[in-house]
PDB file of N, CA and C in Angstrom:
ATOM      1  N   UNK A   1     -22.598   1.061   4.409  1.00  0.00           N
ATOM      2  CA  UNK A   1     -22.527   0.902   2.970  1.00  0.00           C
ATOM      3  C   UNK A   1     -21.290   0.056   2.622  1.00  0.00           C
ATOM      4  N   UNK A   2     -21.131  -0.968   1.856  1.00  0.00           N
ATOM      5  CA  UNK A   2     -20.485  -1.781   1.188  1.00  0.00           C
ATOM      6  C   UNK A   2     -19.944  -1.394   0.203  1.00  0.00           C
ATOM      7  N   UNK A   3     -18.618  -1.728   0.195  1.00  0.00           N
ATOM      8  CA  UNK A   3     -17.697  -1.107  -1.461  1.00  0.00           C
ATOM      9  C   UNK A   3     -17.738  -2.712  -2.496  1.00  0.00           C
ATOM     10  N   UNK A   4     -18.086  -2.445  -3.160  1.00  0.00           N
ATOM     11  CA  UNK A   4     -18.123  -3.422  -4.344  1.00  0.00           C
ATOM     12  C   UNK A   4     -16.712  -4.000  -4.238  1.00  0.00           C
ATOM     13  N   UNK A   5     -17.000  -4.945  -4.600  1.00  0.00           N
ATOM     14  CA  UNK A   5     -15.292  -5.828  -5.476  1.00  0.00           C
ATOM     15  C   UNK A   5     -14.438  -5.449  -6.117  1.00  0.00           C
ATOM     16  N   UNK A   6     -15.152  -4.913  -7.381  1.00  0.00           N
ATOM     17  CA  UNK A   6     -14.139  -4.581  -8.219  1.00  0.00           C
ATOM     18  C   UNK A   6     -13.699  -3.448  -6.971  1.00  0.00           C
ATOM     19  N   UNK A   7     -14.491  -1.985  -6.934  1.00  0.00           N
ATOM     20  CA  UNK A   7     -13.985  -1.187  -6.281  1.00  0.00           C
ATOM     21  C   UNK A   7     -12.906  -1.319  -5.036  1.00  0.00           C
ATOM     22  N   UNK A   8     -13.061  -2.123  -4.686  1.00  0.00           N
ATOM     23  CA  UNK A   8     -12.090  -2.823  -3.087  1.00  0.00           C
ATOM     24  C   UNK A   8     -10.818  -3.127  -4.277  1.00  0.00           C
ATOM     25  N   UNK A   9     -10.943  -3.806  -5.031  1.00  0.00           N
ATOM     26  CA  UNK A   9      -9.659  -4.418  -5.650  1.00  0.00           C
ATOM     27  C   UNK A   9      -8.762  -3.031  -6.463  1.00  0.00           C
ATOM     28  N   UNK A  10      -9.545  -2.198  -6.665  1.00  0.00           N
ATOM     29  CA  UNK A  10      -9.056  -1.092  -7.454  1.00  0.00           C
ATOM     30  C   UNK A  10      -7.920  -0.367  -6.807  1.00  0.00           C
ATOM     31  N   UNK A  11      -8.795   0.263  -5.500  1.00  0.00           N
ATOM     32  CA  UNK A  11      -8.110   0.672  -4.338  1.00  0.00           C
ATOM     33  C   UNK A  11      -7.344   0.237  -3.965  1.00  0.00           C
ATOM     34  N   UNK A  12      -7.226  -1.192  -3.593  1.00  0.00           N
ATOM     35  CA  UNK A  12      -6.060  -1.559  -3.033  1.00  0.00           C
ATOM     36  C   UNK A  12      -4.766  -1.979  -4.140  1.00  0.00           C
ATOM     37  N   UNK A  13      -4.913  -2.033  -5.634  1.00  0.00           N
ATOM     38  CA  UNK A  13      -4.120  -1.688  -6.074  1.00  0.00           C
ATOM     39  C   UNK A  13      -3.340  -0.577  -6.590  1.00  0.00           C
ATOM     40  N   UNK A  14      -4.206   0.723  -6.639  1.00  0.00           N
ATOM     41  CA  UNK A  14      -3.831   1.688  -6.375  1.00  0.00           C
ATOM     42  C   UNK A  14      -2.328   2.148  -5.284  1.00  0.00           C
ATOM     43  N   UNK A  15      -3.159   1.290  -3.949  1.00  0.00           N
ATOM     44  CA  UNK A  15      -2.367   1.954  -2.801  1.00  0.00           C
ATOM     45  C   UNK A  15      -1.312   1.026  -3.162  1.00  0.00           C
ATOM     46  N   UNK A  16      -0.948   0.212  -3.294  1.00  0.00           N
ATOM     47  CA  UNK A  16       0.180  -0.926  -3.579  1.00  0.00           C
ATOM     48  C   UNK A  16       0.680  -0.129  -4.397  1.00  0.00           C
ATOM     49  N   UNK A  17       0.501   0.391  -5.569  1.00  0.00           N
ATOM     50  CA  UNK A  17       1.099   0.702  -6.823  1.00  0.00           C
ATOM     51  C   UNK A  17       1.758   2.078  -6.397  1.00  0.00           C
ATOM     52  N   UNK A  18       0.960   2.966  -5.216  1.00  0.00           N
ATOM     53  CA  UNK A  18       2.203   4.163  -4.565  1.00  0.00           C
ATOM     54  C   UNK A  18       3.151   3.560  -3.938  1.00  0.00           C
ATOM     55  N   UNK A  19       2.976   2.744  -3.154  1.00  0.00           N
ATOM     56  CA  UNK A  19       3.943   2.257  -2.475  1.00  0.00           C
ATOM     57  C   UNK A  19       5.049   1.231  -2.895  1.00  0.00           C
ATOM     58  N   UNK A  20       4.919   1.152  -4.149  1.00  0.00           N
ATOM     59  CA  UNK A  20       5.713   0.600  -4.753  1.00  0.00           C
ATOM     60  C   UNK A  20       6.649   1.711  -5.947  1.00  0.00           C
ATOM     61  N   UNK A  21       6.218   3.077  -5.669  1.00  0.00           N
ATOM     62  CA  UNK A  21       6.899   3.511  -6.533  1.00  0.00           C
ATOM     63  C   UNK A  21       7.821   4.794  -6.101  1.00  0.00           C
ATOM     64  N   UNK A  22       9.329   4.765  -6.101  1.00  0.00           N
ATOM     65  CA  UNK A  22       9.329   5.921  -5.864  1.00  0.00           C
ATOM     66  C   UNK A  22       8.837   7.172  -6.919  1.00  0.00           C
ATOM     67  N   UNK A  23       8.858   6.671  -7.848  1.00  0.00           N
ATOM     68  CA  UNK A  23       8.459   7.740  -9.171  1.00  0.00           C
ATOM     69  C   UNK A  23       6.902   8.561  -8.892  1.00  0.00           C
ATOM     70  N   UNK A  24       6.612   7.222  -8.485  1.00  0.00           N
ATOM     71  CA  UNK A  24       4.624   7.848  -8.202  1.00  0.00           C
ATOM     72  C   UNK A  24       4.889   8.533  -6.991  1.00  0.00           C
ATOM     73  N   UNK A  25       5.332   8.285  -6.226  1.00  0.00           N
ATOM     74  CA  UNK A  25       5.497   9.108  -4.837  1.00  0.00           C
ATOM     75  C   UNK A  25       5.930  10.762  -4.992  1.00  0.00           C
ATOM     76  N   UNK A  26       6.787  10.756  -6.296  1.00  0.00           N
ATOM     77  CA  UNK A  26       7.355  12.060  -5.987  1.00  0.00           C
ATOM     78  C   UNK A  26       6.390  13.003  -6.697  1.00  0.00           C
ATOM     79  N   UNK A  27       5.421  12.083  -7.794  1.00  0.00           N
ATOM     80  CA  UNK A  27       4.475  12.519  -8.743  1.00  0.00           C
ATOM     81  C   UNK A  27       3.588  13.326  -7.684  1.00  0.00           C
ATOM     82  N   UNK A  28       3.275  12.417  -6.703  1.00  0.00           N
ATOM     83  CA  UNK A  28       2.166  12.493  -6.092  1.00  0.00           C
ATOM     84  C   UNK A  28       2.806  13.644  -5.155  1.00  0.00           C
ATOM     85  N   UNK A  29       3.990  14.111  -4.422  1.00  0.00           N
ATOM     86  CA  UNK A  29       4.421  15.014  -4.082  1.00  0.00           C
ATOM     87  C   UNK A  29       4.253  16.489  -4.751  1.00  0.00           C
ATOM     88  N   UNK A  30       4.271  15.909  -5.799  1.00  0.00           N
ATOM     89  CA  UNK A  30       4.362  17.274  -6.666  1.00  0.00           C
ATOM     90  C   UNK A  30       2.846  17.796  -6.743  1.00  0.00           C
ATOM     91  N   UNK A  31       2.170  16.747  -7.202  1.00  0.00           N
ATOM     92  CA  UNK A  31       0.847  17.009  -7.217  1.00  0.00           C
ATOM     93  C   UNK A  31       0.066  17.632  -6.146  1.00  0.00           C
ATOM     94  N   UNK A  32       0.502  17.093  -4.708  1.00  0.00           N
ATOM     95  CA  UNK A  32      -0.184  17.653  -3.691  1.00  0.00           C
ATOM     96  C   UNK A  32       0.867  18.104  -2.957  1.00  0.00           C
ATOM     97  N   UNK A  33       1.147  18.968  -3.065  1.00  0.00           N
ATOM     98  CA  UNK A  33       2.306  19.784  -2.419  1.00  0.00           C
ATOM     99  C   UNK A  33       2.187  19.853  -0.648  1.00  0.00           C
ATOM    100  N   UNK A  34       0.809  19.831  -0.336  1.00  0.00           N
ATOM    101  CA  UNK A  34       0.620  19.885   1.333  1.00  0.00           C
ATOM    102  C   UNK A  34       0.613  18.563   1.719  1.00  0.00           C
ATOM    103  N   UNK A  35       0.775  17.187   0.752  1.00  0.00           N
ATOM    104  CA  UNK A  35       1.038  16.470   1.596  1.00  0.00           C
ATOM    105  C   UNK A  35       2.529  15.799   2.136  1.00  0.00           C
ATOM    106  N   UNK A  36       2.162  14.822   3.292  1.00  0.00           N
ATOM    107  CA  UNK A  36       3.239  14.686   3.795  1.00  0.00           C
ATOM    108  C   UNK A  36       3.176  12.769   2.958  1.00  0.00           C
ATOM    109  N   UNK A  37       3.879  13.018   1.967  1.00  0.00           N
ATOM    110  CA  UNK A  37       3.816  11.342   1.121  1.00  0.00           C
ATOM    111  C   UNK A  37       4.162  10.232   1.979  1.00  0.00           C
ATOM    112  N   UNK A  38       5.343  10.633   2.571  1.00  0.00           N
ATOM    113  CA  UNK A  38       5.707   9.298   3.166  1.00  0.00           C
ATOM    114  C   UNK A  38       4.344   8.803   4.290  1.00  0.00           C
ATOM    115  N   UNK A  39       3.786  10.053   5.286  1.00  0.00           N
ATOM    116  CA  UNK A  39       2.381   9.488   5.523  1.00  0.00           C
ATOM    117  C   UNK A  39       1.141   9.227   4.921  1.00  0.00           C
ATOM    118  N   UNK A  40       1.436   9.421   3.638  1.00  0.00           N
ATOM    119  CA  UNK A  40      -0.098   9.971   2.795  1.00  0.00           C
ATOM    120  C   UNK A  40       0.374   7.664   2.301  1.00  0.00           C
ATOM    121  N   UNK A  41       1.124   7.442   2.152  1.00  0.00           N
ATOM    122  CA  UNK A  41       1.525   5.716   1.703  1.00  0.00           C
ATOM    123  C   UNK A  41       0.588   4.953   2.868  1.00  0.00           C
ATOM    124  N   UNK A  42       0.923   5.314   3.884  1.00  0.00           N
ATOM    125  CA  UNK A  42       0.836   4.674   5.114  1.00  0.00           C
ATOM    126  C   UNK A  42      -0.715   5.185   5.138  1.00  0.00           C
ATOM    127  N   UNK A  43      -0.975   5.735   5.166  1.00  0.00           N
ATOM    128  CA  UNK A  43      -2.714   6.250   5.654  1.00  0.00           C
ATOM    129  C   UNK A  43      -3.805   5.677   4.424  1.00  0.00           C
ATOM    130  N   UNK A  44      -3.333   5.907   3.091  1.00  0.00           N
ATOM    131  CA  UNK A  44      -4.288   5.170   2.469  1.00  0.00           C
ATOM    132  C   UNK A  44      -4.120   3.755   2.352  1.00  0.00           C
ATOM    133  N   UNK A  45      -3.185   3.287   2.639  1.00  0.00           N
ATOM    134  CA  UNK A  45      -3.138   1.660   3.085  1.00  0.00           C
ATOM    135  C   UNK A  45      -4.514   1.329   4.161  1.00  0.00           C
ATOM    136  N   UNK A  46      -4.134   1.889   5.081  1.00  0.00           N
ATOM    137  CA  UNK A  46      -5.293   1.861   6.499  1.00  0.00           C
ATOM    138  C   UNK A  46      -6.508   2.347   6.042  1.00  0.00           C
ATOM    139  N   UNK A  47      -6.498   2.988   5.398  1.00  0.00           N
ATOM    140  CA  UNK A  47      -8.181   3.658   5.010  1.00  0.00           C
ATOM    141  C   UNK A  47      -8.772   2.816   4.217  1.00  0.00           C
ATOM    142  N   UNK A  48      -7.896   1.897   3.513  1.00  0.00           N
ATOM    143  CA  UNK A  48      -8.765   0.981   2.198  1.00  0.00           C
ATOM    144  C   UNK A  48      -8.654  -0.892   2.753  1.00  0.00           C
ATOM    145  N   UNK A  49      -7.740  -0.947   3.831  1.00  0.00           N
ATOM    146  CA  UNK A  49      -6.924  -2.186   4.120  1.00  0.00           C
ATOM    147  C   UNK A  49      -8.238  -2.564   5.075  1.00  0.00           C
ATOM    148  N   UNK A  50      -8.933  -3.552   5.073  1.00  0.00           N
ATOM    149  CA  UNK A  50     -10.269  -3.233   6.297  1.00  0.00           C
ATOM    150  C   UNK A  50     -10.390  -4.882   5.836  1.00  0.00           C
ATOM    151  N   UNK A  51      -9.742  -6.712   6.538  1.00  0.00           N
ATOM    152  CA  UNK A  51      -9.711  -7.411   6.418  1.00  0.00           C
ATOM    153  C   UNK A  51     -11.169  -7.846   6.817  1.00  0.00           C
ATOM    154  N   UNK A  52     -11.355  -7.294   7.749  1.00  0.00           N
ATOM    155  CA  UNK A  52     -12.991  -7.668   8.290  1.00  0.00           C
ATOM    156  C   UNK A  52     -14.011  -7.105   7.877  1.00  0.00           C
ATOM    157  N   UNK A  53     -13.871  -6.745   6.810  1.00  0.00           N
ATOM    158  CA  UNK A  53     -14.929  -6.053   6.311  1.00  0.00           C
ATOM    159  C   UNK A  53     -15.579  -7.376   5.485  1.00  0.00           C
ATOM    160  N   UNK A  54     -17.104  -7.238   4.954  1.00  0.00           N
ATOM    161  CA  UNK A  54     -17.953  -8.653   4.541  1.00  0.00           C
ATOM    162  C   UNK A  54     -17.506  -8.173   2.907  1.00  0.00           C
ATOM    163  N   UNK A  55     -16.902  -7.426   2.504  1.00  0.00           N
ATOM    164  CA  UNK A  55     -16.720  -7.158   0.749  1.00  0.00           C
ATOM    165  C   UNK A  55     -15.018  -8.164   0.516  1.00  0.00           C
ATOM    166  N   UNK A  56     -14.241  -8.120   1.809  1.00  0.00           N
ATOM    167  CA  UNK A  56     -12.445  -8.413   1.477  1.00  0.00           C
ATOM    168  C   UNK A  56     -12.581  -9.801   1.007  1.00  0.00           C
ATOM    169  N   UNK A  57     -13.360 -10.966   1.843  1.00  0.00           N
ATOM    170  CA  UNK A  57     -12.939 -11.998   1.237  1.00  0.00           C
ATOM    171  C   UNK A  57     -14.281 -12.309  -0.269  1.00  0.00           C
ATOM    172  N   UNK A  58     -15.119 -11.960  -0.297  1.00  0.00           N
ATOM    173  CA  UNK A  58     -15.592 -12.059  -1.990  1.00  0.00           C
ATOM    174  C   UNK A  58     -14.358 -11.109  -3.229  1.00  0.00           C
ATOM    175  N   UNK A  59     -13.541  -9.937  -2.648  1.00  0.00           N
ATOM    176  CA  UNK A  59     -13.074  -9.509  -3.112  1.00  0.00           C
ATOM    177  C   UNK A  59     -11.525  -9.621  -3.738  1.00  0.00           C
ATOM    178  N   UNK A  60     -10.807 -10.835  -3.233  1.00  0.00           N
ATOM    179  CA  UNK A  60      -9.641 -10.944  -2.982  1.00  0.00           C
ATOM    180  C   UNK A  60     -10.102 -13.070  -2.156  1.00  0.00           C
ATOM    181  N   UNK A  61      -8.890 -13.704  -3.268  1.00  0.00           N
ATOM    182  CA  UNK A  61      -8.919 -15.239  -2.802  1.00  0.00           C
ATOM    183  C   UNK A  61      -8.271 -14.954  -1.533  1.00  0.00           C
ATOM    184  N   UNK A  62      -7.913 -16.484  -1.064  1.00  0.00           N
ATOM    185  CA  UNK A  62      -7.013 -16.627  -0.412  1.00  0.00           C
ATOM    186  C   UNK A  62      -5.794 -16.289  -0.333  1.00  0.00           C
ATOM    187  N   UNK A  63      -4.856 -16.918  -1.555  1.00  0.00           N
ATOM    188  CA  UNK A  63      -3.762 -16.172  -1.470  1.00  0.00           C
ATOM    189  C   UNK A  63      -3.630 -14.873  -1.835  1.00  0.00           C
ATOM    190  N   UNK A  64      -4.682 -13.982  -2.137  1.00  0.00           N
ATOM    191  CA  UNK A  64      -4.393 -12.583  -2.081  1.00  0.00           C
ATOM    192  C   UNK A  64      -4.151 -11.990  -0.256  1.00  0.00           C
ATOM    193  N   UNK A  65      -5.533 -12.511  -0.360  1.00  0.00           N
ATOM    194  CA  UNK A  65      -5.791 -12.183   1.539  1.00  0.00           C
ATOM    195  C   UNK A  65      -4.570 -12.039   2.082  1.00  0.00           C
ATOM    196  N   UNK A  66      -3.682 -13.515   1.731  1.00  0.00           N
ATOM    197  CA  UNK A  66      -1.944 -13.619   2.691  1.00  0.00           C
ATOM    198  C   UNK A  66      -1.339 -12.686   2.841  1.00  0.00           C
ATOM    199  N   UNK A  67      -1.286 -12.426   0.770  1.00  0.00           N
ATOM    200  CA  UNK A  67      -0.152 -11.318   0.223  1.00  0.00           C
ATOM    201  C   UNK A  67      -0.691  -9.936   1.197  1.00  0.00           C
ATOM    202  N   UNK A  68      -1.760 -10.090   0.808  1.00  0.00           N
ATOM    203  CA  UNK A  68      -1.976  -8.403   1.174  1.00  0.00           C
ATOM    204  C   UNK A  68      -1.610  -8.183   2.847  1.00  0.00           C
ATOM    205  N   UNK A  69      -2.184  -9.404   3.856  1.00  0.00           N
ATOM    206  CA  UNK A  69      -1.601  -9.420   5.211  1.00  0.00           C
ATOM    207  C   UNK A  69      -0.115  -9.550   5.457  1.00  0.00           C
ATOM    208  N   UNK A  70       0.568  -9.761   4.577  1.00  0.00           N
ATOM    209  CA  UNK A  70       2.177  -9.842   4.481  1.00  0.00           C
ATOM    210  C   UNK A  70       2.440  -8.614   4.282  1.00  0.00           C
ATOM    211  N   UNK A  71       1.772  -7.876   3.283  1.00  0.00           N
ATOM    212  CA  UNK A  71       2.717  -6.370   2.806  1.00  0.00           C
ATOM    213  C   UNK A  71       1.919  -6.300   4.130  1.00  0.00           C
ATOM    214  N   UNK A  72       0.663  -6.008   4.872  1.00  0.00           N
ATOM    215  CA  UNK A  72      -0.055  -5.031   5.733  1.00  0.00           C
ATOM    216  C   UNK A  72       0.806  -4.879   6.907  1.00  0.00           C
ATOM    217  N   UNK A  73       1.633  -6.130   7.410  1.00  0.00           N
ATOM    218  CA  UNK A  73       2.487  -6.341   8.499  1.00  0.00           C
ATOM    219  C   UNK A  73       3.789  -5.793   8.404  1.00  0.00           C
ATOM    220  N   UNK A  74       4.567  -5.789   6.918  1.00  0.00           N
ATOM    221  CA  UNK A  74       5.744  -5.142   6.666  1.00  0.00           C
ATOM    222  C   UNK A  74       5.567  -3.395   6.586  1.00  0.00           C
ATOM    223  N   UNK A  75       4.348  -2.973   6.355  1.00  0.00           N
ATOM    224  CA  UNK A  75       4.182  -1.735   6.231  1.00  0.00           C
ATOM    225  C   UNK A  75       4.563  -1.538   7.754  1.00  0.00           C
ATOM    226  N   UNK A  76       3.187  -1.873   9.204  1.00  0.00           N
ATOM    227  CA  UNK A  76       3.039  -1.939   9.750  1.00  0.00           C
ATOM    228  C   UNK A  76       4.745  -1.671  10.465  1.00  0.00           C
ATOM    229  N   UNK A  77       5.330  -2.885  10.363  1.00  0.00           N
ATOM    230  CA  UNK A  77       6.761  -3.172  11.417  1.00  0.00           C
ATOM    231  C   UNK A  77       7.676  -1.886  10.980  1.00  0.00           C
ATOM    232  N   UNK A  78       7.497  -0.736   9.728  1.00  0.00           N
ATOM    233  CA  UNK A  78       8.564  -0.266   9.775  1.00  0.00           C
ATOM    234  C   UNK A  78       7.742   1.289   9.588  1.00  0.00           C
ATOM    235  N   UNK A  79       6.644   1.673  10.230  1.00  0.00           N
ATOM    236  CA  UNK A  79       6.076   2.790  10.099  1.00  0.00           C
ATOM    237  C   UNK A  79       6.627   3.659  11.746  1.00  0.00           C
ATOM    238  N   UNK A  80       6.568   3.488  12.610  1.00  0.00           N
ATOM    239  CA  UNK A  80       7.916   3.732  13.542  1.00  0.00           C
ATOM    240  C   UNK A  80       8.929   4.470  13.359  1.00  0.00           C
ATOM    241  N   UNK A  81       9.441   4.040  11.957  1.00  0.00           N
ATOM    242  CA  UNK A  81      10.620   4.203  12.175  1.00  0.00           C
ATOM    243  C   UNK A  81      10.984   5.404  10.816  1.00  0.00           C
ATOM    244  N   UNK A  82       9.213   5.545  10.483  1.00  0.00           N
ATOM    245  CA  UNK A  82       9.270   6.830   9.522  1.00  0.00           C
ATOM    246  C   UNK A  82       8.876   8.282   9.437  1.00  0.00           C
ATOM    247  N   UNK A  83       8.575   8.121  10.705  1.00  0.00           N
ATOM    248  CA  UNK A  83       8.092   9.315  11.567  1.00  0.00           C
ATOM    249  C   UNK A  83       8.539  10.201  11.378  1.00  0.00           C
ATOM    250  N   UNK A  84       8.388  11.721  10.416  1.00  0.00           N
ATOM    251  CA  UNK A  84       9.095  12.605  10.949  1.00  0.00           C
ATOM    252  C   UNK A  84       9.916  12.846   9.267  1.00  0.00           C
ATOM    253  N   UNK A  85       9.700  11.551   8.830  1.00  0.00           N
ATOM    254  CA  UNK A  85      10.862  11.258   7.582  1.00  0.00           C
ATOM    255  C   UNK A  85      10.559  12.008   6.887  1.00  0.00           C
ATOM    256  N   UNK A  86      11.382  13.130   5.521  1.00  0.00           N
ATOM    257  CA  UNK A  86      11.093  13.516   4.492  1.00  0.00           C
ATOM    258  C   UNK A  86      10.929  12.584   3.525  1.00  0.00           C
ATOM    259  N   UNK A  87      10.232  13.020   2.285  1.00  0.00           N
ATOM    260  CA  UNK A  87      10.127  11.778   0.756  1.00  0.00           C
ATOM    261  C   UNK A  87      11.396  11.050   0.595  1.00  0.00           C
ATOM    262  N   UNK A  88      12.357  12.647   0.686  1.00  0.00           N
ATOM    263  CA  UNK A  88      13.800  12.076   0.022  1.00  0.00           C
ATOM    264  C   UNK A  88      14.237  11.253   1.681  1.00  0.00           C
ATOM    265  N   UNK A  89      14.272  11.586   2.536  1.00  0.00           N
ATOM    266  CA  UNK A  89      14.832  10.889   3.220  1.00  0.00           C
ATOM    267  C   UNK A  89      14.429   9.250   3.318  1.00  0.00           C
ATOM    268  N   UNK A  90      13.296   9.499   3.038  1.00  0.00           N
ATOM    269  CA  UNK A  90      12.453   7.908   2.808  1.00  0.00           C
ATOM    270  C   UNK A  90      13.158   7.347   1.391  1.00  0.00           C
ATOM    271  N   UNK A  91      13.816   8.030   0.605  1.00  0.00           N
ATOM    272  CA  UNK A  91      13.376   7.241  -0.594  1.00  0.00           C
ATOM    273  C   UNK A  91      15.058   6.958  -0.399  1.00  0.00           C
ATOM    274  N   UNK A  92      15.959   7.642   0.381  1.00  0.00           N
ATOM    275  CA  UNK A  92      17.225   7.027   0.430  1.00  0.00           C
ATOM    276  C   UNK A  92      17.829   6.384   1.257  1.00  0.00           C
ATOM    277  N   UNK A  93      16.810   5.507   2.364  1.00  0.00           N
ATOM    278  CA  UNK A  93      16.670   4.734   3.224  1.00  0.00           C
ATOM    279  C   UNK A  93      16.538   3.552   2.415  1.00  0.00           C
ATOM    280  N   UNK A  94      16.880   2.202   3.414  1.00  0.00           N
ATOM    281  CA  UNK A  94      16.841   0.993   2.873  1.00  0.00           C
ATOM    282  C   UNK A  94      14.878   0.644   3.062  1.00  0.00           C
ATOM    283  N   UNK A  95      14.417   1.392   3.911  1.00  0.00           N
ATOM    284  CA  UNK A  95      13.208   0.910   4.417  1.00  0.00           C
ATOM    285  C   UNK A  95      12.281   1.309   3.131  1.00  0.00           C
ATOM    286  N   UNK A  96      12.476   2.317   2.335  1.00  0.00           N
ATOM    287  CA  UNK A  96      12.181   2.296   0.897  1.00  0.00           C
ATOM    288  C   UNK A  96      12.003   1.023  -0.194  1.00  0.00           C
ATOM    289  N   UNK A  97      13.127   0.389  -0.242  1.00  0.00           N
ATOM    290  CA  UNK A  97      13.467  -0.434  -0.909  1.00  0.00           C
ATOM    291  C   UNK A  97      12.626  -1.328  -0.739  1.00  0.00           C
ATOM    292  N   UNK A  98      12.757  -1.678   1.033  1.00  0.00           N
ATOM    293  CA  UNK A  98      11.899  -2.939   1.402  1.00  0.00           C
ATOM    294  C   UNK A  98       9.976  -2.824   1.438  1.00  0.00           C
ATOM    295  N   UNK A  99       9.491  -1.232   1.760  1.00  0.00           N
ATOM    296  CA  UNK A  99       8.287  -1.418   1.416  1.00  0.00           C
ATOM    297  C   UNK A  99       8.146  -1.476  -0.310  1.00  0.00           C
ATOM    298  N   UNK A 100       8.886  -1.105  -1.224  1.00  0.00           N
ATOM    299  CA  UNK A 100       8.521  -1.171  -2.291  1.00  0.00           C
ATOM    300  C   UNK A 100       8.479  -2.160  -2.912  1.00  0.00           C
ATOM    301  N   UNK A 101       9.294  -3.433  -2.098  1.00  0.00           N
ATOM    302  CA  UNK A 101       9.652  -4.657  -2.784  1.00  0.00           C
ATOM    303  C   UNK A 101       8.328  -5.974  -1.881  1.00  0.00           C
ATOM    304  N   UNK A 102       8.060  -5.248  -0.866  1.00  0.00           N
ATOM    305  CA  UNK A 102       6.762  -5.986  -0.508  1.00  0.00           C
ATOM    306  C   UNK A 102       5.435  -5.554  -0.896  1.00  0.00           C
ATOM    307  N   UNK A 103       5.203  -4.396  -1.762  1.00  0.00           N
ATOM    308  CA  UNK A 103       3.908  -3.887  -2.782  1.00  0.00           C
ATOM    309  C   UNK A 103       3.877  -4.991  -3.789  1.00  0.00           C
ATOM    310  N   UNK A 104       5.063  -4.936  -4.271  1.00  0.00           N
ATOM    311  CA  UNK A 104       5.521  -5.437  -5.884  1.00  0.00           C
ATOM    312  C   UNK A 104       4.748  -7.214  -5.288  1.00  0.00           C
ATOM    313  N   UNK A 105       5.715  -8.000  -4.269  1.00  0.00           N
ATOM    314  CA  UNK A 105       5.040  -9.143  -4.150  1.00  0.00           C
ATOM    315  C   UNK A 105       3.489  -9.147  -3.494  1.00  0.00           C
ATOM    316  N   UNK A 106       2.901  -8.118  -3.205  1.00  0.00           N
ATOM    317  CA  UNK A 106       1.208  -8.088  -3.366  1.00  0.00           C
ATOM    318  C   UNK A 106       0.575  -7.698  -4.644  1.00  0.00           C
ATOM    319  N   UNK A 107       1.383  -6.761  -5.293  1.00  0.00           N
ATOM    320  CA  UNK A 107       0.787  -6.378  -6.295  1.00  0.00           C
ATOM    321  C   UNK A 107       0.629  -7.813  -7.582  1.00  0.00           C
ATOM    322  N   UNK A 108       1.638  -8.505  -7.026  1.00  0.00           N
ATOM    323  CA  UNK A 108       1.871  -9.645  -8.209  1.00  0.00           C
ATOM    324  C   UNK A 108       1.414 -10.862  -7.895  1.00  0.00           C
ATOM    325  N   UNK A 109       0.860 -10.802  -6.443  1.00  0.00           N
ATOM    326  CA  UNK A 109       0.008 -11.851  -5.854  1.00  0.00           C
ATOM    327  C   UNK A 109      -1.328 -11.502  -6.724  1.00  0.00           C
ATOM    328  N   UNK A 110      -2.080 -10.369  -6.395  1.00  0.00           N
ATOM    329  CA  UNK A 110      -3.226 -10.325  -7.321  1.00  0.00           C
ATOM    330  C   UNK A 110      -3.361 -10.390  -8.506  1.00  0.00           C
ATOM    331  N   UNK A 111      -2.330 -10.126  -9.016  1.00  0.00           N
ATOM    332  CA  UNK A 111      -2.529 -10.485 -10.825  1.00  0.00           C
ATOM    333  C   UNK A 111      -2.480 -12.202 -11.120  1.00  0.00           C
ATOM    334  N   UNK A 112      -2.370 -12.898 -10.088  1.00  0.00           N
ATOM    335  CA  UNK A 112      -1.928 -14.348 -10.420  1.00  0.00           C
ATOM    336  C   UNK A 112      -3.354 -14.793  -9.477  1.00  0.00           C
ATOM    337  N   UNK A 113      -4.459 -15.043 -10.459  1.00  0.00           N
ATOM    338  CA  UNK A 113      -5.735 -15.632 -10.211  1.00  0.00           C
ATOM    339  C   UNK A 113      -5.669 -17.186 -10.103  1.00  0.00           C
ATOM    340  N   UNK A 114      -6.569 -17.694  -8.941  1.00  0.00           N
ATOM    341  CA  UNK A 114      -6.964 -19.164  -8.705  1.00  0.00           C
ATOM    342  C   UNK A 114      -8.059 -19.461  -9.166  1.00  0.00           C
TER     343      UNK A 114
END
C-alpha cells in the first residue's frame, strides 16, 4: 500500500517539526510518559524517511529530496552518540542544537516550492 503525497509530506513534517523542538519534545515527554523521546525523534524519522519508496519523489522535488537526505545523514552521524541519553541530557548537549538546526534547514527547504 502506498501513502499519498500529501500524507508523506505531512509526516515528514511532523517528524522535522519534533526534532526541531525542544519545547515539542518535552510536550511530547509529558504526553507519553513511557516514552524514551530522545529515541522516539530518531525512530519516527526511520519509520516515515523511506527515499525508495515510488510515493518520495512525486512527493517532495528535488531540492527537498537533498534537504531531507542532509538532515537524514546528520540525524544518522550523531545517533551513536545518544544512546542511553536522557531528554534533559539531550537537550543540554550541543548535539541538540545541531539536530534542531538541521530540521529547521529541512523544514524550510520544503516550504520554499520550485
Amino acid at each position: 500500500m502506498a501513502i499519498e503525497p500529501e500524507t508523506y509530506r505531512s509526516r515528514i513534517v511532523e517528524a522535522l517539526e519534533l526534532a526541531a523542538s525542544t519545547a515539542g519534545q518535552s510536550d511530547y515527554a509529558r504526553d507519553v510518559p513511557i516514552a524514551d523521546v530522545v529515541a522516539e525523534v530518531f525512530e519516527i524519522w526511520h519509520d516515515i524517511y523511506h527515499p525508495s519508496a515510488l510515493t518520495f519523489p512525486v512527493a517532495f522535488n528535488r531540492a527537498e529530496r537533498e534537504a531531507l537526505a542532509e538532515y537524514g545523514a546528520i540525524l544518522d552521524s550523531i545517533s551513536a552518540s545518544l544512546t542511553g541519553m536522557t531528554l534533559s541530557e539531550f537537550h543540554a548537549s550541543p548535539l541538540s542544537g545541531r539536530l534542531a538546526q538541521a530540521a529547521e534547514r529541512a523544514l524550510t527547504a520544503l516550504v520554499v516550492k520550485s
